[in-house]
PDB file of N, CA and C in Angstrom:
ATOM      1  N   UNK A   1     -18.918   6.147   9.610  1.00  0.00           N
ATOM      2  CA  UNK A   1     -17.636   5.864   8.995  1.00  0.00           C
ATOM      3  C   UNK A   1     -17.781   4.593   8.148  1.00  0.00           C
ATOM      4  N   UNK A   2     -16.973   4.785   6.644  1.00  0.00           N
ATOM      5  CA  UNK A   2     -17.069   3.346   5.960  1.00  0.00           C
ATOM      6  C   UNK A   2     -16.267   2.330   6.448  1.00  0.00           C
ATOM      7  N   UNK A   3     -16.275   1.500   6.323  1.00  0.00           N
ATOM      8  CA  UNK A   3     -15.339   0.730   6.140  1.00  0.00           C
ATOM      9  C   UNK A   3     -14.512  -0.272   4.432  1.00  0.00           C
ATOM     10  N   UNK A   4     -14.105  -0.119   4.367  1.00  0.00           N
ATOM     11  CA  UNK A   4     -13.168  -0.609   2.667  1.00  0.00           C
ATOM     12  C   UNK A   4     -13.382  -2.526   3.264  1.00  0.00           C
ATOM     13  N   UNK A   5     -13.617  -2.953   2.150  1.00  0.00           N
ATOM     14  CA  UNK A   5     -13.056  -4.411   2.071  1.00  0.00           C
ATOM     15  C   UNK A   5     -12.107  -4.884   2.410  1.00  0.00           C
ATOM     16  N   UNK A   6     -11.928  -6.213   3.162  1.00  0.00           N
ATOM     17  CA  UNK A   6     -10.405  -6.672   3.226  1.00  0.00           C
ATOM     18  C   UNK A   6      -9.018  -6.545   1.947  1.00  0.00           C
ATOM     19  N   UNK A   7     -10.040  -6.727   0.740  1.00  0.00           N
ATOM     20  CA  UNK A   7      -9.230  -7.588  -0.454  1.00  0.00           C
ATOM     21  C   UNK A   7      -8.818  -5.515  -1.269  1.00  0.00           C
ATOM     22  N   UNK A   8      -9.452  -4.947  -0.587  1.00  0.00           N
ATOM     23  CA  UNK A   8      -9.476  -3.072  -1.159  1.00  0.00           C
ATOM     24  C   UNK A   8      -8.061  -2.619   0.357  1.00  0.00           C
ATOM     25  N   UNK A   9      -7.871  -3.459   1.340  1.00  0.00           N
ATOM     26  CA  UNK A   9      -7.087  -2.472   1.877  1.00  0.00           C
ATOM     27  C   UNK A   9      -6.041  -3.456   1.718  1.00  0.00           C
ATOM     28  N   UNK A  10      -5.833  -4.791   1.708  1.00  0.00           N
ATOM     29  CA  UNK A  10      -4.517  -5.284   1.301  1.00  0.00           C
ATOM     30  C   UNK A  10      -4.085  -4.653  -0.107  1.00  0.00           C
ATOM     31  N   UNK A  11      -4.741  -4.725  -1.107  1.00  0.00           N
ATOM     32  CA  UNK A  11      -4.452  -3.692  -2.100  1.00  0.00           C
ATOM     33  C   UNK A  11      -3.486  -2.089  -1.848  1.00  0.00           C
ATOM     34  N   UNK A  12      -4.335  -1.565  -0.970  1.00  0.00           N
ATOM     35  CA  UNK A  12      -3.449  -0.335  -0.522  1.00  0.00           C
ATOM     36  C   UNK A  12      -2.659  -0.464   0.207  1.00  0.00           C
ATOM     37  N   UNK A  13      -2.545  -1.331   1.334  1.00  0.00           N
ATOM     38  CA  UNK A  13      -1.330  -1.471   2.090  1.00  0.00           C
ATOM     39  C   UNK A  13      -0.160  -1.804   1.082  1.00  0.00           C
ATOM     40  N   UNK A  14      -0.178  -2.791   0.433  1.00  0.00           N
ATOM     41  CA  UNK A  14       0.738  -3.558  -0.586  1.00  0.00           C
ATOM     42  C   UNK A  14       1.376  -2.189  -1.772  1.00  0.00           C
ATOM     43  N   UNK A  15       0.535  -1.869  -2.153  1.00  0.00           N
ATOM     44  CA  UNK A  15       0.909  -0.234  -2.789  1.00  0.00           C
ATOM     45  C   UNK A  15       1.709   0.535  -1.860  1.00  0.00           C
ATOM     46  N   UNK A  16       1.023   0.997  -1.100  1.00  0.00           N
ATOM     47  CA  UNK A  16       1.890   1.827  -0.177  1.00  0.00           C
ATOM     48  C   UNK A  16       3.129   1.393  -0.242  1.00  0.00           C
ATOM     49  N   UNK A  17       3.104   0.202   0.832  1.00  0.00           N
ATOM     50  CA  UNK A  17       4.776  -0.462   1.147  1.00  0.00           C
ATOM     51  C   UNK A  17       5.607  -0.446  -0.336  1.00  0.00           C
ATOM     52  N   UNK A  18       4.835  -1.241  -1.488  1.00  0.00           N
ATOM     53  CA  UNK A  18       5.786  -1.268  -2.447  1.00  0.00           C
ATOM     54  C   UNK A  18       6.710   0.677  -2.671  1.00  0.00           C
ATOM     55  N   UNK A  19       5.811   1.416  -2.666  1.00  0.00           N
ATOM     56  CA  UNK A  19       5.947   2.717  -2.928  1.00  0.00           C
ATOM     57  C   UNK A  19       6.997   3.453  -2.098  1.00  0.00           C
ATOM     58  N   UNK A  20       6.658   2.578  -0.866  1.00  0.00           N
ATOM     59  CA  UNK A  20       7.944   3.588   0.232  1.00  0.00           C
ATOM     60  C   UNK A  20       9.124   2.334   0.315  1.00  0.00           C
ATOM     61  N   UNK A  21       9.227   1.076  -0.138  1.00  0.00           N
ATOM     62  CA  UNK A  21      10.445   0.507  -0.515  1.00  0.00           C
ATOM     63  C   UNK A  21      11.184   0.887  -1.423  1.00  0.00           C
ATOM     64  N   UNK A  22      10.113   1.322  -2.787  1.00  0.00           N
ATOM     65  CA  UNK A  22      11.203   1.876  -4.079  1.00  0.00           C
ATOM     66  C   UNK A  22      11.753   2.849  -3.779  1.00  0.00           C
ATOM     67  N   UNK A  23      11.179   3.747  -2.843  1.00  0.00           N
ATOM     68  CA  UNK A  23      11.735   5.054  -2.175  1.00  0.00           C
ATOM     69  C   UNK A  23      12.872   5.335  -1.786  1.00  0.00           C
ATOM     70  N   UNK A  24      13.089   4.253  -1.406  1.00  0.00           N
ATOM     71  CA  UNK A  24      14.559   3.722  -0.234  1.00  0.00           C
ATOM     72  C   UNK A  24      15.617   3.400  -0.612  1.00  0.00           C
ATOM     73  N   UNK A  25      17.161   3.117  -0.564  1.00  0.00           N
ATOM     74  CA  UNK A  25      17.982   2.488  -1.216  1.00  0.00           C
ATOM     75  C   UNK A  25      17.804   1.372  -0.781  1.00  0.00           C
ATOM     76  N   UNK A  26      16.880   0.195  -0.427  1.00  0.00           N
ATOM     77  CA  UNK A  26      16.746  -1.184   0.014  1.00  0.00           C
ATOM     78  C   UNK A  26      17.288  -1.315  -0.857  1.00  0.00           C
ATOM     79  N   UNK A  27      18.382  -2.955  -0.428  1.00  0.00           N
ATOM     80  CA  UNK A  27      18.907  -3.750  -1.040  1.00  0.00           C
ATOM     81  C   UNK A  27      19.596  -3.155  -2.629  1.00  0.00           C
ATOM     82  N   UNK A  28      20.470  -2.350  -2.309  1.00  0.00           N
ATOM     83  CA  UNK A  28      21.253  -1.504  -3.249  1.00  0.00           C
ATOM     84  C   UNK A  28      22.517  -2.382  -4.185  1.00  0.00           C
ATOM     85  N   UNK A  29      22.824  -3.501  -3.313  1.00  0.00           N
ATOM     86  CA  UNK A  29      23.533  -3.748  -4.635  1.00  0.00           C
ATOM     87  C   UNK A  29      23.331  -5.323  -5.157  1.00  0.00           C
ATOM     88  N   UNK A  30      22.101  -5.255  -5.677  1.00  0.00           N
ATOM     89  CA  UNK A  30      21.302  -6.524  -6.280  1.00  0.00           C
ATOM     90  C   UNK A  30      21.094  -5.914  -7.355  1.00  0.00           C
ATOM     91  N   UNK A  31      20.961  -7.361  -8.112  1.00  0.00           N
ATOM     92  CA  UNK A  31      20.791  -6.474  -9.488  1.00  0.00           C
ATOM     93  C   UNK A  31      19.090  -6.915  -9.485  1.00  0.00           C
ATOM     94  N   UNK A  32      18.734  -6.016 -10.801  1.00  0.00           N
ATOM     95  CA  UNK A  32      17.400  -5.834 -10.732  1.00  0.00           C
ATOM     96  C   UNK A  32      16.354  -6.684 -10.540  1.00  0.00           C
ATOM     97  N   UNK A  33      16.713  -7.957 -10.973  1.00  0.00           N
ATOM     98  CA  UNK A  33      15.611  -9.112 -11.264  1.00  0.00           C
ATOM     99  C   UNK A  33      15.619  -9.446  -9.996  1.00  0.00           C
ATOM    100  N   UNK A  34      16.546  -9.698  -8.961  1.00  0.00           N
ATOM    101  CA  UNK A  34      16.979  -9.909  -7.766  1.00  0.00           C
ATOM    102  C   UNK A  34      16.121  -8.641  -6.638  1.00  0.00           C
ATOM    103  N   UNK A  35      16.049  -7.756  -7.075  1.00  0.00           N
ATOM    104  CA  UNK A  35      15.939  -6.685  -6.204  1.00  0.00           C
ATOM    105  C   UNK A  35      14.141  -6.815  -6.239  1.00  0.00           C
ATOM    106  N   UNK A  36      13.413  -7.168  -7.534  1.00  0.00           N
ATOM    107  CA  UNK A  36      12.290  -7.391  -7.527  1.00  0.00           C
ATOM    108  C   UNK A  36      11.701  -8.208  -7.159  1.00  0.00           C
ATOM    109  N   UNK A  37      12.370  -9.628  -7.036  1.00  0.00           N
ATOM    110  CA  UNK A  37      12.108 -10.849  -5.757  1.00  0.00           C
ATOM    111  C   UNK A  37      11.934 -10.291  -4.747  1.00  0.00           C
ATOM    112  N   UNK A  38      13.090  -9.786  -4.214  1.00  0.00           N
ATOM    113  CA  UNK A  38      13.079  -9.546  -2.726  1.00  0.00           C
ATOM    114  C   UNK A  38      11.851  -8.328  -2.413  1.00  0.00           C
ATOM    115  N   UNK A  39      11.569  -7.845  -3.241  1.00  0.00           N
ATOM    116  CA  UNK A  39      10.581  -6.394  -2.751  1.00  0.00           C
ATOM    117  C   UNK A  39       9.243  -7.684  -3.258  1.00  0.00           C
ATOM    118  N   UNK A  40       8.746  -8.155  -3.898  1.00  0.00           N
ATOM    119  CA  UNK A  40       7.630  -9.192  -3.624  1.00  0.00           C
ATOM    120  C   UNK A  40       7.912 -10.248  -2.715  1.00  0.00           C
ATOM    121  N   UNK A  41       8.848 -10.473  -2.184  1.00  0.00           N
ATOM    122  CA  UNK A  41       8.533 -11.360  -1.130  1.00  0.00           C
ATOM    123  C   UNK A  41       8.325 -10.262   0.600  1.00  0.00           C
ATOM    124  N   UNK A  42       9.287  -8.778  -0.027  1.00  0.00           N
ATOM    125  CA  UNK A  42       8.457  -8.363   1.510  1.00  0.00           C
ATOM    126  C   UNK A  42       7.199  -7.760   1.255  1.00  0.00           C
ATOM    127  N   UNK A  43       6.395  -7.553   0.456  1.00  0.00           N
ATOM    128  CA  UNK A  43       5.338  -7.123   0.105  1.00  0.00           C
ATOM    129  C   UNK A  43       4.460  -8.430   0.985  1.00  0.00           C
ATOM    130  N   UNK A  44       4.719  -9.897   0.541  1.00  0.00           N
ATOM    131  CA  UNK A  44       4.227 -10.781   0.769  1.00  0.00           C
ATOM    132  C   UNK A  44       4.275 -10.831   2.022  1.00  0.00           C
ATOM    133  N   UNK A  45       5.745 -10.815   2.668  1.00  0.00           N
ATOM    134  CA  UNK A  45       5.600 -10.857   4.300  1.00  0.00           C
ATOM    135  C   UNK A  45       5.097  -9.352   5.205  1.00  0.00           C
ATOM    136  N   UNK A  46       5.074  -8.376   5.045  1.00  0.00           N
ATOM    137  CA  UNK A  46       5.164  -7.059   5.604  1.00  0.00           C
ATOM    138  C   UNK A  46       3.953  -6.461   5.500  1.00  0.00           C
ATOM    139  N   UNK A  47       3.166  -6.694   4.088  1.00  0.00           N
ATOM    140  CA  UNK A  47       2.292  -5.699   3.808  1.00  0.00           C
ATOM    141  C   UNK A  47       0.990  -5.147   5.300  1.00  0.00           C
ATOM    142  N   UNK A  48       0.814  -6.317   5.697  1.00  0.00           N
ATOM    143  CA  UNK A  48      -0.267  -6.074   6.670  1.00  0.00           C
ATOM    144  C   UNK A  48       0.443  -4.835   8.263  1.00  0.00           C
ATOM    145  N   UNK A  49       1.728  -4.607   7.695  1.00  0.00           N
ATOM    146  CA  UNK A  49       1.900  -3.407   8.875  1.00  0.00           C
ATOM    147  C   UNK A  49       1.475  -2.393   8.224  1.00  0.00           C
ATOM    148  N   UNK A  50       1.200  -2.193   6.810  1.00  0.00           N
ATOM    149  CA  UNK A  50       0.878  -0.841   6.241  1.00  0.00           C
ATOM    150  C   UNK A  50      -0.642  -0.860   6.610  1.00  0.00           C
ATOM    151  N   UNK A  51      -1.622  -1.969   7.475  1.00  0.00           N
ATOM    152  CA  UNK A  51      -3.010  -1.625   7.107  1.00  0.00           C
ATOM    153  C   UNK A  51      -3.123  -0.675   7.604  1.00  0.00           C
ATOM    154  N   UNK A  52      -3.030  -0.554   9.112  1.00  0.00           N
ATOM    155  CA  UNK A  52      -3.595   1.127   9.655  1.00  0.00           C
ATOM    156  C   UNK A  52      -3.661   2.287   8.380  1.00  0.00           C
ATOM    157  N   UNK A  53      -2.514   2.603   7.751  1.00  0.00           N
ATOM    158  CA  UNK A  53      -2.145   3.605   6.728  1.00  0.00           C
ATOM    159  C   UNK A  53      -3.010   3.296   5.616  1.00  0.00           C
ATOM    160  N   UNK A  54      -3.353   2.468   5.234  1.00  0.00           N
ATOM    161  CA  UNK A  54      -4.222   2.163   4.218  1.00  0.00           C
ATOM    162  C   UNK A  54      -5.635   2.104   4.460  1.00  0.00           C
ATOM    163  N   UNK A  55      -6.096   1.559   5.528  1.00  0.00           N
ATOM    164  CA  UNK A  55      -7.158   1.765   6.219  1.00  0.00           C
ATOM    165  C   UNK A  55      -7.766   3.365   5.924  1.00  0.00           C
ATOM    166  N   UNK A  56      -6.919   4.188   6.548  1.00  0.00           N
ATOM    167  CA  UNK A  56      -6.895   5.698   6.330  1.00  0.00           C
ATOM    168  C   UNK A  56      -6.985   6.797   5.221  1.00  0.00           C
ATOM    169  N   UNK A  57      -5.911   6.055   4.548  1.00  0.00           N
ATOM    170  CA  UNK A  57      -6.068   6.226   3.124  1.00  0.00           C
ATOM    171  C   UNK A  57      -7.543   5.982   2.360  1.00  0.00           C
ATOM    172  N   UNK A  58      -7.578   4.975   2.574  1.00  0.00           N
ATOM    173  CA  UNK A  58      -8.869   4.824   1.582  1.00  0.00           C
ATOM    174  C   UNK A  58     -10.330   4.892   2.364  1.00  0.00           C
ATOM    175  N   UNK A  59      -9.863   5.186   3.692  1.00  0.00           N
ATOM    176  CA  UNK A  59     -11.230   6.071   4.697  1.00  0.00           C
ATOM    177  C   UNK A  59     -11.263   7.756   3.693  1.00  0.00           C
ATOM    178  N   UNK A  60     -10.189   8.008   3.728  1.00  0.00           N
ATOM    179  CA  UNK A  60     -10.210   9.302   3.105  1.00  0.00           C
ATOM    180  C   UNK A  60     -10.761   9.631   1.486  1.00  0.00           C
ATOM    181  N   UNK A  61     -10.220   8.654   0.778  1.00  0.00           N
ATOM    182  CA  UNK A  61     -11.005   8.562  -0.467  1.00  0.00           C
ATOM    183  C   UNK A  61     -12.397   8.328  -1.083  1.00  0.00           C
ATOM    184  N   UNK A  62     -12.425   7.933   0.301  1.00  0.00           N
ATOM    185  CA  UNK A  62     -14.119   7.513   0.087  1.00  0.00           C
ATOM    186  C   UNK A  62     -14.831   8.949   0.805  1.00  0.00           C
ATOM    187  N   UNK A  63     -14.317   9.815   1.573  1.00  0.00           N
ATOM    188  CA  UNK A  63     -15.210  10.679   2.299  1.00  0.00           C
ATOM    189  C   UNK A  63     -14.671  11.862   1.181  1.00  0.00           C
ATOM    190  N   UNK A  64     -13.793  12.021   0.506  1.00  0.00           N
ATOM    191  CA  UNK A  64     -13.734  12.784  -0.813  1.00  0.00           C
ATOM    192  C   UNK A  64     -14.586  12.210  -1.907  1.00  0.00           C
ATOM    193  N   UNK A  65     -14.646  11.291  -1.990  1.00  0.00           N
ATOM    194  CA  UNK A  65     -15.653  10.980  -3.852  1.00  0.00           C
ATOM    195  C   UNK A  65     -17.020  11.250  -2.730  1.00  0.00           C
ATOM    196  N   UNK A  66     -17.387  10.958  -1.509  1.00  0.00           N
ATOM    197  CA  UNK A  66     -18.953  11.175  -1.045  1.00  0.00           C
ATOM    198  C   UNK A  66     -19.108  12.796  -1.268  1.00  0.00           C
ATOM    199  N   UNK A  67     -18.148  13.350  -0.451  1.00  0.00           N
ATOM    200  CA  UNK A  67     -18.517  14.751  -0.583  1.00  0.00           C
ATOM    201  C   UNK A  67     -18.450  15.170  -2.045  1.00  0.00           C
ATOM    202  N   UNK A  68     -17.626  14.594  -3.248  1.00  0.00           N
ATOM    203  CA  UNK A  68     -17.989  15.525  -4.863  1.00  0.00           C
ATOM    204  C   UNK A  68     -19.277  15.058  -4.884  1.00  0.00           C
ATOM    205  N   UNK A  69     -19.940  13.970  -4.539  1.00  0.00           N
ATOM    206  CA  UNK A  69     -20.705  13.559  -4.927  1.00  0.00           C
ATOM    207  C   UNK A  69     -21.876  14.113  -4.897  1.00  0.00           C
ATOM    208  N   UNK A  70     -21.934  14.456  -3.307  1.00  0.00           N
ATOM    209  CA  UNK A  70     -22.741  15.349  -2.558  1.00  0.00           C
ATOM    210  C   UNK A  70     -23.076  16.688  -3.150  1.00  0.00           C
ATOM    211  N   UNK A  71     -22.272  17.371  -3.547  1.00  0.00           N
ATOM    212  CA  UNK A  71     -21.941  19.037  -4.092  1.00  0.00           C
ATOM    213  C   UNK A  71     -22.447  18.854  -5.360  1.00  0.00           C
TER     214      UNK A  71
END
């Protein structure tokens, strides 16, 4: 099994979370400039609960580009 870099799965965790916050009606009646603070500051505080998921994620991406690679 690979393992991804620290600085490759905070990357994906931070994606992720941003991705399933925009998802959400978080903080619905801020206006925009406001609403984008607050989603970088929980990116800043939160992101490291997405590692497991990202971890995974990019376990998986890597055992897909090995196997095209392979074939």
């Amino acid at each position: 099994m690979m393992t991804a870099p620290a600085d490759r799965v905070e990357a994906e965790a931070r994606r992720l979370l941003q991705e399933r916050i925009e998802r959400l009606p978080w903080y619905p009646r801020m206006k925009p400039h406001e609403r984008e603070a607050a989603i970088r500051a929980d990116l800043d505080r939160y992101w490291r609960v997405m590692q497991p998921e990202a971890i995974h994620a990019l376990q998986a991406t890597f055992a897909t580009t090995a196997s095209k690679q392979a074939a």
